[in-house]
N, C-alpha and C. Protein backbone atom coordinates (compact mmCIF):
# COMPACT_ATOMS: atom_id res chain seq x y z
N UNK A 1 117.25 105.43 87.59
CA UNK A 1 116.53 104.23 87.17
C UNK A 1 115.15 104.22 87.79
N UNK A 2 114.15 103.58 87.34
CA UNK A 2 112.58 103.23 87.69
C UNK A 2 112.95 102.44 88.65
N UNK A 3 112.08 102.61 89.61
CA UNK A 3 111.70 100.89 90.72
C UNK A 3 110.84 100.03 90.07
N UNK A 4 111.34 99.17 90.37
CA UNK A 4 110.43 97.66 89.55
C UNK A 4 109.21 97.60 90.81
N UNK A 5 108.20 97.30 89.99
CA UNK A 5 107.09 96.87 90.98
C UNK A 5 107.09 96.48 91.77
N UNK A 6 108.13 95.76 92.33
CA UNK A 6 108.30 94.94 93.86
C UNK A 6 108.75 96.01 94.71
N UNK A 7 109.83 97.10 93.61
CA UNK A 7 109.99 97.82 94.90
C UNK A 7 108.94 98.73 94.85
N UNK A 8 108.48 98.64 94.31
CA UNK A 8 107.25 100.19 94.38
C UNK A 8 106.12 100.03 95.61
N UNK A 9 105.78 99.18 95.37
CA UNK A 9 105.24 98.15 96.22
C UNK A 9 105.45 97.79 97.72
N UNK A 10 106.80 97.69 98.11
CA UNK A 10 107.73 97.33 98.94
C UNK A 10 107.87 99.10 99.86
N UNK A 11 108.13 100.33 98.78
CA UNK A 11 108.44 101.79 99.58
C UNK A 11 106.74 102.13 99.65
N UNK A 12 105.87 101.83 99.52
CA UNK A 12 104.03 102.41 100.13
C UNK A 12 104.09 101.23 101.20
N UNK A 13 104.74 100.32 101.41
CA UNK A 13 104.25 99.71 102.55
C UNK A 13 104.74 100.62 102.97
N UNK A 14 105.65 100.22 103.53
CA UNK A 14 106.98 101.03 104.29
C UNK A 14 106.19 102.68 104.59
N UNK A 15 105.84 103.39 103.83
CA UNK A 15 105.46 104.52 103.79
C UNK A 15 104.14 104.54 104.94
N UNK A 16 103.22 103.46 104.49
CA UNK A 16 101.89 103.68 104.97
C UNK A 16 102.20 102.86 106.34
N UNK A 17 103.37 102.05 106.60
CA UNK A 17 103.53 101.79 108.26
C UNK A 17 104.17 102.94 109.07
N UNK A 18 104.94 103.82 108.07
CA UNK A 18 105.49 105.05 109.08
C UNK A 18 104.16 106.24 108.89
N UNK A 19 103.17 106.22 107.69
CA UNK A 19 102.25 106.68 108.62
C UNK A 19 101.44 106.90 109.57
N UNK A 20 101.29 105.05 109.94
CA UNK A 20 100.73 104.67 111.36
C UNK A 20 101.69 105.43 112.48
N UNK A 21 102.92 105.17 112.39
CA UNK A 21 103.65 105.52 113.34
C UNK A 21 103.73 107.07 113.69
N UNK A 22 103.58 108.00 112.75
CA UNK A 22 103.62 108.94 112.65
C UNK A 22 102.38 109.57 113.39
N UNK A 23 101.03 108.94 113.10
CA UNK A 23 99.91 109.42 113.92
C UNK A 23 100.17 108.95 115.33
N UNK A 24 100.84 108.11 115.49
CA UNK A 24 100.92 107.35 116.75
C UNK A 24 101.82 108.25 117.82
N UNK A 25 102.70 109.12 116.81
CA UNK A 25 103.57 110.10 117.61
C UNK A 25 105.21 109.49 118.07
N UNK A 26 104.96 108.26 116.92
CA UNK A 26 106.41 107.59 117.21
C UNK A 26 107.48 107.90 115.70
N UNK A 27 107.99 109.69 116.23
CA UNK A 27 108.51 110.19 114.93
C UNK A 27 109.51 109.51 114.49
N UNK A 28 110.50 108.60 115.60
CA UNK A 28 111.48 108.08 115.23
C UNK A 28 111.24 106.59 114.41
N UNK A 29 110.32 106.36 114.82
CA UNK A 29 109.58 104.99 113.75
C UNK A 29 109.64 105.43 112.36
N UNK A 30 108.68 106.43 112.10
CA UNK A 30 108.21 106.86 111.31
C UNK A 30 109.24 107.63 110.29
N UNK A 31 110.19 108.55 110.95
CA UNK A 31 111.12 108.39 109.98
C UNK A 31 112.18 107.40 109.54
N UNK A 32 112.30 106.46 110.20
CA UNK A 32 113.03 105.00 109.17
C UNK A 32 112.50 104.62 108.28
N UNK A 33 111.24 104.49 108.40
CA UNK A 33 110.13 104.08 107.86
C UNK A 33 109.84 104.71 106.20
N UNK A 34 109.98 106.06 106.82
CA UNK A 34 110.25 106.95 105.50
C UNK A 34 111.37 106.65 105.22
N UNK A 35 112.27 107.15 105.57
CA UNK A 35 113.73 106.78 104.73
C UNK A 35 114.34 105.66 104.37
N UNK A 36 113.57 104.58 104.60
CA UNK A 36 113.84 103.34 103.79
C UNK A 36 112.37 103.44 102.56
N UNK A 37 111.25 104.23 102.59
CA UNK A 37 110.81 104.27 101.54
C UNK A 37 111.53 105.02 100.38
N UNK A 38 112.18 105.74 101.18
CA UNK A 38 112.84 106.69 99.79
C UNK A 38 114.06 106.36 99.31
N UNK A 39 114.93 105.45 100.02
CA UNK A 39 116.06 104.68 99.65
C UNK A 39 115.24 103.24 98.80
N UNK A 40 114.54 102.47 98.55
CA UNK A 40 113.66 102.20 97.84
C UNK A 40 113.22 102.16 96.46
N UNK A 41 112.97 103.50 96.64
CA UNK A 41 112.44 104.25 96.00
C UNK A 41 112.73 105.65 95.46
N UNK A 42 114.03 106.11 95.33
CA UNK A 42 114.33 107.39 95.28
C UNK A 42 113.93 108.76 94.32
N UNK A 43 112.99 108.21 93.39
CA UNK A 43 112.25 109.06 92.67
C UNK A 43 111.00 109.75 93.16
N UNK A 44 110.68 108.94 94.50
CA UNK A 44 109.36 109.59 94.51
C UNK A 44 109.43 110.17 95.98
N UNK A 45 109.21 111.99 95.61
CA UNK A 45 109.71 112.52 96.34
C UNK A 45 108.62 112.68 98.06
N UNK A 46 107.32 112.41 97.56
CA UNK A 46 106.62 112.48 98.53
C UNK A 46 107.17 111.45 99.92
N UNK A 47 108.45 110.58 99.62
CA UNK A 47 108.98 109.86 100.65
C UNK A 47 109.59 110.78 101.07
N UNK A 48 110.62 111.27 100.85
CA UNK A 48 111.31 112.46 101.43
C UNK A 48 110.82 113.29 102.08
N UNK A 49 109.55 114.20 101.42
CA UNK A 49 108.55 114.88 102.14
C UNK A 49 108.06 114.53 103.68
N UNK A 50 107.58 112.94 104.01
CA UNK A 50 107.48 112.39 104.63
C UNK A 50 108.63 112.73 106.24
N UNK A 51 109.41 112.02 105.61
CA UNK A 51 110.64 112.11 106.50
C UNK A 51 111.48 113.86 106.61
N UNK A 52 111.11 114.62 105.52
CA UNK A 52 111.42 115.13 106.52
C UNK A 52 110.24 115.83 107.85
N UNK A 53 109.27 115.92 107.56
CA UNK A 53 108.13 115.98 108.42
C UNK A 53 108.61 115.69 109.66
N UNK A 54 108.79 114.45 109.64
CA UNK A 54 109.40 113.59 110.90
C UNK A 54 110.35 114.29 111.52
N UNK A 55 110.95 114.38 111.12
CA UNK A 55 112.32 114.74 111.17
C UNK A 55 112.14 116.07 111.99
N UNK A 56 111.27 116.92 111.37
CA UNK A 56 111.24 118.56 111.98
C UNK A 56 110.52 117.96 113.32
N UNK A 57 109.21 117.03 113.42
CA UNK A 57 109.17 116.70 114.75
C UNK A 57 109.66 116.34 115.85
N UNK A 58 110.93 115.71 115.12
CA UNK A 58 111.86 115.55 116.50
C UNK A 58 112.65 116.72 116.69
N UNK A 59 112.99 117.61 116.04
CA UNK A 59 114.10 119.04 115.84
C UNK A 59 115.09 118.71 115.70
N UNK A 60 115.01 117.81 114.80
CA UNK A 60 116.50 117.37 113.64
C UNK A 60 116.14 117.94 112.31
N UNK A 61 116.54 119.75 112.41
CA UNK A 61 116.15 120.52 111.31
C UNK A 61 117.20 120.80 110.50
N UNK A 62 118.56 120.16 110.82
CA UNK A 62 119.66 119.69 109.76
C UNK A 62 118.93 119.02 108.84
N UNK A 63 118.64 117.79 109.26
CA UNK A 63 118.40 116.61 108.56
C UNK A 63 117.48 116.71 108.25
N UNK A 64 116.01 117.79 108.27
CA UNK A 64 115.00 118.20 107.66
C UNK A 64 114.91 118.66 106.98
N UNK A 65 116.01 119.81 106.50
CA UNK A 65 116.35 120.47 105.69
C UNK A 65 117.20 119.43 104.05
N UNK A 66 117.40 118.76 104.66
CA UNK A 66 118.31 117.73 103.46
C UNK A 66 117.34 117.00 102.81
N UNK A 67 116.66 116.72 103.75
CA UNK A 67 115.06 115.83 102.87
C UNK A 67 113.94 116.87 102.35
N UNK A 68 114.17 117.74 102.56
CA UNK A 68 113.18 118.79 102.09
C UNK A 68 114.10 119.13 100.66
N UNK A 69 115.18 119.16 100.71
CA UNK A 69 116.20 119.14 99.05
C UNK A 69 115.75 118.30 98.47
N UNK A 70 115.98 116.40 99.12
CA UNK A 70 115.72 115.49 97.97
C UNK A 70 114.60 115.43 97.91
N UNK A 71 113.85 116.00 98.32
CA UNK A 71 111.65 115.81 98.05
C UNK A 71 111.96 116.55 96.65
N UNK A 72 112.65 117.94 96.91
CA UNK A 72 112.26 118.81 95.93
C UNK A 72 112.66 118.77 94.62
N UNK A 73 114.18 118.24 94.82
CA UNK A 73 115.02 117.67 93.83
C UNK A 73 114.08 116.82 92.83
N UNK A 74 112.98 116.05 93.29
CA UNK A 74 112.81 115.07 92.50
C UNK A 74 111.61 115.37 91.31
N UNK A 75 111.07 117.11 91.97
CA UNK A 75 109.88 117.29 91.27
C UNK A 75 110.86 118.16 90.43
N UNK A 76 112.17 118.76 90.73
CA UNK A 76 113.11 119.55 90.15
C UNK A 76 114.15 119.32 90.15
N UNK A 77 115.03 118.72 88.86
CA UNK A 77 116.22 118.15 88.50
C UNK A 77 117.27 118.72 89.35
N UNK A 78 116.77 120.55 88.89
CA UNK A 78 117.90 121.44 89.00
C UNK A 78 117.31 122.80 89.57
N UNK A 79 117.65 122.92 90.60
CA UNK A 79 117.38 124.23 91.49
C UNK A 79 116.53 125.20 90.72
N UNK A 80 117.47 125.59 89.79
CA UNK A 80 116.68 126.98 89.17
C UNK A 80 115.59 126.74 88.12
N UNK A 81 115.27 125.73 87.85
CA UNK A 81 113.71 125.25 87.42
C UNK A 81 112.71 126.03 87.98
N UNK A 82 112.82 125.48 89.80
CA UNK A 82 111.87 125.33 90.82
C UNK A 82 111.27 127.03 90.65
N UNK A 83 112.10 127.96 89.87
CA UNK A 83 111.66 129.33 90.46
C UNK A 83 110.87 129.66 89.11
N UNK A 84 111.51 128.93 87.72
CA UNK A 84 110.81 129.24 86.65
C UNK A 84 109.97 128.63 86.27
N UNK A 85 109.80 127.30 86.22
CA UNK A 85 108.17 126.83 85.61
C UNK A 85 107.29 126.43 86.65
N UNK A 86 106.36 125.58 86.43
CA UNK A 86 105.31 124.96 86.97
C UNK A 86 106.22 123.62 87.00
N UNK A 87 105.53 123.27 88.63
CA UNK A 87 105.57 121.70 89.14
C UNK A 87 104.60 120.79 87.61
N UNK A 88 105.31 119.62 87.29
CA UNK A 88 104.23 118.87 86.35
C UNK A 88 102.83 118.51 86.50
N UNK A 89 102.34 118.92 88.14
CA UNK A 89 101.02 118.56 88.14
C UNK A 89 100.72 119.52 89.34
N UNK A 90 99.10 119.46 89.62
CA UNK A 90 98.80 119.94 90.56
C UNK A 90 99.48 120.23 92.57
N UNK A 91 99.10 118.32 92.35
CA UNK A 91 99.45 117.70 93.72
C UNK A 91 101.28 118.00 94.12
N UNK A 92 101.98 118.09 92.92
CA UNK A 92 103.36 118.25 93.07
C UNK A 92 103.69 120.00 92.90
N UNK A 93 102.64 121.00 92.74
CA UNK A 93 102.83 122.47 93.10
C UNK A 93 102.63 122.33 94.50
N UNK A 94 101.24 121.81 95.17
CA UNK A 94 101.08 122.00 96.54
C UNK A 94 102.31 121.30 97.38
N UNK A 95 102.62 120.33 97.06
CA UNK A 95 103.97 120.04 97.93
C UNK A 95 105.04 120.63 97.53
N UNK A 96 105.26 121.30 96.95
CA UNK A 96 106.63 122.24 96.57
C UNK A 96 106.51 123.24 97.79
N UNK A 97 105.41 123.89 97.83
CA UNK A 97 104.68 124.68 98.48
C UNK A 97 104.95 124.03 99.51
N UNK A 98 104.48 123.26 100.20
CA UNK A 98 104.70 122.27 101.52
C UNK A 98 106.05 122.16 101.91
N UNK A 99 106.89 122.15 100.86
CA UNK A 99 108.20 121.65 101.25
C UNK A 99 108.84 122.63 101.65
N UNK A 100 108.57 124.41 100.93
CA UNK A 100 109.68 125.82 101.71
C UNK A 100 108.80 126.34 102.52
N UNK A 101 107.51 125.91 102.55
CA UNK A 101 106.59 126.04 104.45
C UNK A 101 107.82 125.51 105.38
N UNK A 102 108.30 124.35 105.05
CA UNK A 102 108.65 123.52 106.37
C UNK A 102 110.06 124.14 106.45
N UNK A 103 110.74 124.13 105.22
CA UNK A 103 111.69 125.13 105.29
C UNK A 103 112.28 126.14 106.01
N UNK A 104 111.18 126.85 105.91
CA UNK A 104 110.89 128.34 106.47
C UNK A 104 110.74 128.20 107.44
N UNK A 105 109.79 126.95 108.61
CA UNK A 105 109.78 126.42 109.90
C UNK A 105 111.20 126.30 110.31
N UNK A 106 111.89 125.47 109.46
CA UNK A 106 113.58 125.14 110.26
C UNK A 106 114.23 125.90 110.29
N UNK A 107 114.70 127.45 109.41
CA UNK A 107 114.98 128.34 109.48
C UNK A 107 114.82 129.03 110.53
N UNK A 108 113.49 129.30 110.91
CA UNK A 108 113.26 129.94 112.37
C UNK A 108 113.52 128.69 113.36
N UNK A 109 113.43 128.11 113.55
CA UNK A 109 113.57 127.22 114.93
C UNK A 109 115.48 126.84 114.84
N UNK A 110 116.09 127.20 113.67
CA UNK A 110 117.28 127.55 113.74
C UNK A 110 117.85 128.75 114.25
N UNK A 111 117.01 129.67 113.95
CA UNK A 111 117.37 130.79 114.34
C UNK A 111 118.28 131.51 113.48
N UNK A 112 117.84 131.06 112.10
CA UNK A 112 118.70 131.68 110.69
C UNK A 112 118.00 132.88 110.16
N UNK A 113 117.89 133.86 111.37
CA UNK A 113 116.30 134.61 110.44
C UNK A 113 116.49 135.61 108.92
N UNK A 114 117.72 136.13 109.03
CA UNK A 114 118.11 136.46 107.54
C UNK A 114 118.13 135.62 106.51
N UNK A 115 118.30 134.39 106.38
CA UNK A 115 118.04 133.39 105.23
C UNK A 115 116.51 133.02 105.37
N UNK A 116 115.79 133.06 106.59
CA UNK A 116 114.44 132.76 106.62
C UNK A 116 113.81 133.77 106.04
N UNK A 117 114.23 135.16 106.64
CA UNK A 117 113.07 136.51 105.72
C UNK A 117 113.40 136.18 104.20
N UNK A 118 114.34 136.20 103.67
CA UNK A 118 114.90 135.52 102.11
C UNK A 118 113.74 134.57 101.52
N UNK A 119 113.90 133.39 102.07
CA UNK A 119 112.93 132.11 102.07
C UNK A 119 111.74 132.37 102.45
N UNK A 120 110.98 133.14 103.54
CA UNK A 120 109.37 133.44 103.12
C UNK A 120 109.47 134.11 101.07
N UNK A 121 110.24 134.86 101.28
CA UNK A 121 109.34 135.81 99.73
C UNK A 121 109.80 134.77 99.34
N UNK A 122 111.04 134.05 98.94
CA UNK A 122 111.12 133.03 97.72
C UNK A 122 110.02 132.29 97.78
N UNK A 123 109.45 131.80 98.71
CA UNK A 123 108.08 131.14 98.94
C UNK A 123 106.89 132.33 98.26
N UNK A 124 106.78 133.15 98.46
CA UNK A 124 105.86 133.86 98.18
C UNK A 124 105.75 133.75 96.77
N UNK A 125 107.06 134.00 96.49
CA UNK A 125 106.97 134.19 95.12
C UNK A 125 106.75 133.19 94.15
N UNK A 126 106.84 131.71 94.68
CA UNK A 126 107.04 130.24 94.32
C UNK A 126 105.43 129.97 93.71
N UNK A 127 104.92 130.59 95.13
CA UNK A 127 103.58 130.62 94.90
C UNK A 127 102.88 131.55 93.32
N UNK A 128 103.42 132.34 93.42
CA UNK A 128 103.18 133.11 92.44
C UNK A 128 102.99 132.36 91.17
N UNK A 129 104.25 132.08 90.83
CA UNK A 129 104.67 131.39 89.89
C UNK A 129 104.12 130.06 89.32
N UNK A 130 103.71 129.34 90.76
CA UNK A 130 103.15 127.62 90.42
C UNK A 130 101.48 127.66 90.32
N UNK A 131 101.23 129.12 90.48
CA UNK A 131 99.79 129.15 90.86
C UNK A 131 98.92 128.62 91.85
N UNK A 132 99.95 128.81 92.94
CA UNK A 132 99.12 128.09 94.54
C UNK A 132 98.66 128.86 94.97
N UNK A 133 97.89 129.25 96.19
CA UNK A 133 97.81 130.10 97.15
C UNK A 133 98.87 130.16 98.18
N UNK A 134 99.06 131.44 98.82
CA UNK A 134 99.82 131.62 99.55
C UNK A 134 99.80 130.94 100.59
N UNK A 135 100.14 129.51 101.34
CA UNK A 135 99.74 129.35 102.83
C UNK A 135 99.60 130.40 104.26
N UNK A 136 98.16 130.24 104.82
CA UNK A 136 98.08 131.45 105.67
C UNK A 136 99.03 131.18 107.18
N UNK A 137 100.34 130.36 106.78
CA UNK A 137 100.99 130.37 108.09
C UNK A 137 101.89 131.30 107.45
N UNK A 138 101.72 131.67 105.97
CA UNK A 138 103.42 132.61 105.73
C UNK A 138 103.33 133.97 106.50
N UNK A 139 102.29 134.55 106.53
CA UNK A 139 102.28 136.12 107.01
C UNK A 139 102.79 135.90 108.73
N UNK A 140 102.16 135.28 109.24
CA UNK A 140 102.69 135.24 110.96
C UNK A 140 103.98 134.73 110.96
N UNK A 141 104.31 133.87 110.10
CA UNK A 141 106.11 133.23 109.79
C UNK A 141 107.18 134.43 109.77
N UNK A 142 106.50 135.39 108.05
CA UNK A 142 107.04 136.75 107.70
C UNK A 142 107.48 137.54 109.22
N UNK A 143 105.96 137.68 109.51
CA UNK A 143 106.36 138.92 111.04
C UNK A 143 107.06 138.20 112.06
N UNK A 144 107.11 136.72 112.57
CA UNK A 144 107.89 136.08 113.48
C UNK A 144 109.35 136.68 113.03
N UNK A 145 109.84 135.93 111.25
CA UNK A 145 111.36 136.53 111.33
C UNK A 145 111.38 138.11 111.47
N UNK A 146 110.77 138.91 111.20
CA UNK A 146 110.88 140.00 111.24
C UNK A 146 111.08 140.73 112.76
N UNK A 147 110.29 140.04 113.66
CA UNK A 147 110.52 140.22 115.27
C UNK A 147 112.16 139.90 115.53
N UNK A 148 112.14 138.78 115.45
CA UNK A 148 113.48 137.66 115.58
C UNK A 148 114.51 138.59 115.08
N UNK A 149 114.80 139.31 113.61
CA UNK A 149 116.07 139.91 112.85
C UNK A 149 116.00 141.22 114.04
N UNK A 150 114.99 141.34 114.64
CA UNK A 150 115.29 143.22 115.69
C UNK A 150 115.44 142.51 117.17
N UNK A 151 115.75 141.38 117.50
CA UNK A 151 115.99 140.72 118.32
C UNK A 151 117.45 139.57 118.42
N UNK A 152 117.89 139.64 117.03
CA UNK A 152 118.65 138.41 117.29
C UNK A 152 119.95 138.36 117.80
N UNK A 153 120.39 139.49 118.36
CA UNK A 153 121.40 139.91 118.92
C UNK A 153 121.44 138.43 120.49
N UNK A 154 119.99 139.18 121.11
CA UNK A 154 119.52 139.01 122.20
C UNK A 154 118.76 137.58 122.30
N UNK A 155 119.52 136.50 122.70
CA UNK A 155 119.19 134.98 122.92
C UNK A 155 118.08 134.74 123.38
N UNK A 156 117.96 135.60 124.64
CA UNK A 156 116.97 135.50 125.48
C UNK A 156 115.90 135.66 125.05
N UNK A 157 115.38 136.68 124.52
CA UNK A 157 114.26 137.44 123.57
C UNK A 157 114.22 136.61 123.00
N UNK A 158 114.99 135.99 122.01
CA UNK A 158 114.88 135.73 120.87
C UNK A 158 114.10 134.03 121.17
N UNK A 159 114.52 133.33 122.34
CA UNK A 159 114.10 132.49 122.82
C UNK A 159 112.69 132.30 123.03
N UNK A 160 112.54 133.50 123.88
CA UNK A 160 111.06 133.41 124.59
C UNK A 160 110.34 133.74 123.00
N UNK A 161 110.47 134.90 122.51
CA UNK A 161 110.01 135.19 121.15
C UNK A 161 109.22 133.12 120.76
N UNK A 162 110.33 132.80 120.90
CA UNK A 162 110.41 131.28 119.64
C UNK A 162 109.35 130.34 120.93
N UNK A 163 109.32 130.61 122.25
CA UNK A 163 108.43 129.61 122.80
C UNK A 163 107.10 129.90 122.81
N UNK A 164 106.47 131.44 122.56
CA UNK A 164 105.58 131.71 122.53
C UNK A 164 104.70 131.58 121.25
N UNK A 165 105.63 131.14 120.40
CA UNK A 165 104.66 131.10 118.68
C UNK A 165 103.57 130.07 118.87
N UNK A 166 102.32 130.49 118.17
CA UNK A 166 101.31 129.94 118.23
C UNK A 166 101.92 128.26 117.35
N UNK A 167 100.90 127.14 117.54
CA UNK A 167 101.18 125.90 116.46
C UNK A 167 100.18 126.65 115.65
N UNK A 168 100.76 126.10 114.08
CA UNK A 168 99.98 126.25 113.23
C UNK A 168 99.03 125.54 112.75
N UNK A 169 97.77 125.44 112.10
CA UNK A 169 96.98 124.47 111.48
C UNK A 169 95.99 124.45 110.37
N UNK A 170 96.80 124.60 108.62
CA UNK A 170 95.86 125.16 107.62
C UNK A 170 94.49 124.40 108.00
N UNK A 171 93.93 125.01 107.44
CA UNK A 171 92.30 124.56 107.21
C UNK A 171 92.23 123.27 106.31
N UNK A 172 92.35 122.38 106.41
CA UNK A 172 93.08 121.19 105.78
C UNK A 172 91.70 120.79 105.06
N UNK A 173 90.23 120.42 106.08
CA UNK A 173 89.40 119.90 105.80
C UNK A 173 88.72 120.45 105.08
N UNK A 174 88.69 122.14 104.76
CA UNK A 174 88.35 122.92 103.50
C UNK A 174 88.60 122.76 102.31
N UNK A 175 89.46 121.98 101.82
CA UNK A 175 90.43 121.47 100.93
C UNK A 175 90.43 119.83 100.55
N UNK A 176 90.05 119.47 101.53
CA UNK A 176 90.33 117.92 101.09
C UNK A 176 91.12 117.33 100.87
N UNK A 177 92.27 117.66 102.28
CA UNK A 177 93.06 117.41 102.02
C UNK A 177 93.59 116.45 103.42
N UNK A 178 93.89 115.03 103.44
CA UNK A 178 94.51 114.70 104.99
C UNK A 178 95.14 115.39 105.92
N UNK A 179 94.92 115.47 107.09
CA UNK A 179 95.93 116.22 108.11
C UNK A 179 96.18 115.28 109.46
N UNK A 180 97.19 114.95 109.94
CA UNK A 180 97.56 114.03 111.15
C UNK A 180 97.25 115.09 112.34
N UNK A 181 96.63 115.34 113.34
CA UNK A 181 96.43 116.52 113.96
C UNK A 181 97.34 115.51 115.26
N UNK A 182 98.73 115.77 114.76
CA UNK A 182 99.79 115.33 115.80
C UNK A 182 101.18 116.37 115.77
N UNK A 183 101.81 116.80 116.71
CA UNK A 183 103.07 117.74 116.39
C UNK A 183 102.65 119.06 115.85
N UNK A 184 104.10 119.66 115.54
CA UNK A 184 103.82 120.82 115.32
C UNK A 184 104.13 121.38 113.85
N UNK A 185 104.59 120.26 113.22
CA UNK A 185 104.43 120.93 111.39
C UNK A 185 102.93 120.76 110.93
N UNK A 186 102.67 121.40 110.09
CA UNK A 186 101.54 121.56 109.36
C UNK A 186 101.81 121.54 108.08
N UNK A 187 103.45 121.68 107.38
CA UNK A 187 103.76 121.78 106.49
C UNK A 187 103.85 120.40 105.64
């Protein structure tokens, strides 16, 4: 079903107070905040997006991973769409894009690196397909799992490996595009 104007209305407050919170560095604000915009509002996936953002900031990358589904779900009914056509608009390719960046983040900070090397190319290839550019955090992501899979035996390694990764930070302002320069997603 549509949200009636009150609620539409009702999930951008909600949204634009957990963005305060979110710059503020109060992730746990900020994701209620989101997830009552998207309970709300459940069509519009940029709430989800939102939260899960949040979400990876606190390293609740279960629950990042589930909102990174319903973000995606909403620009894609059904899974195997997402690999064959185009997002319906511009702004909804770049967050598709945004959404198996962050993906690909929880994967490694899970320490799933065989489903993560998987998930960079599906990303790569996403890109391909929607006509984005590649984000320039995928190549250092690529070689991170690639370190990690000749390491993952070994906790320890595999640890220090994961404390030493640089934060990432696209070139946001080249683009025109907002960036919260708080935490460590970029996605």
């Amino acid at each position: 079903r549509m949200a009636t104007p009150e609620e539409t209305t009702a999930a951008l407050q909600l949204k634009e107070k957990g963005n305060e919170l979110y710059k503020a560095r109060d992730f746990e604000g900020a994701t209620d905040h989101y997830v009552r915009a998207f309970t709300t509002c459940p069509s519009m996936g940029v709430y989800a997006s939102n939260a899960s953002a949040s979400l990876y900031e606190q390293g609740h990358y279960d629950d990042c991973l589930a909102y990174v589904d319903k973000a995606l779900s909403c620009i894609y009914p059904t899974p195997a769409v997402a690999t064959t056509n185009l997002a319906p608009n511009p702004e909804s390719r770049a967050l598709v894009v945004k959404l198996m960046l962050r993906r690909a983040k929880c994967l490694l900070m899970m320490k799933k690196y065989d489903e993560g090397r998987a998930w960079i190319q599906t990303l790569i290839d996403t890109c391909k397909t929607l006509e984005q550019p590649t984000p320039p955090e995928v190549k250092p992501l690529e070689t991170t799992f690639n370190t990690y899979a000749q390491h993952k035996q070994d906790d320890d390694a595999s640890s220090s490996l994961l404390s030493s990764l640089p934060l990432y930070r696209p070139q946001c302002e080249d683009i025109g595009i907002e960036y919260f320069v708080v935490g460590q997603d970029t996605a």
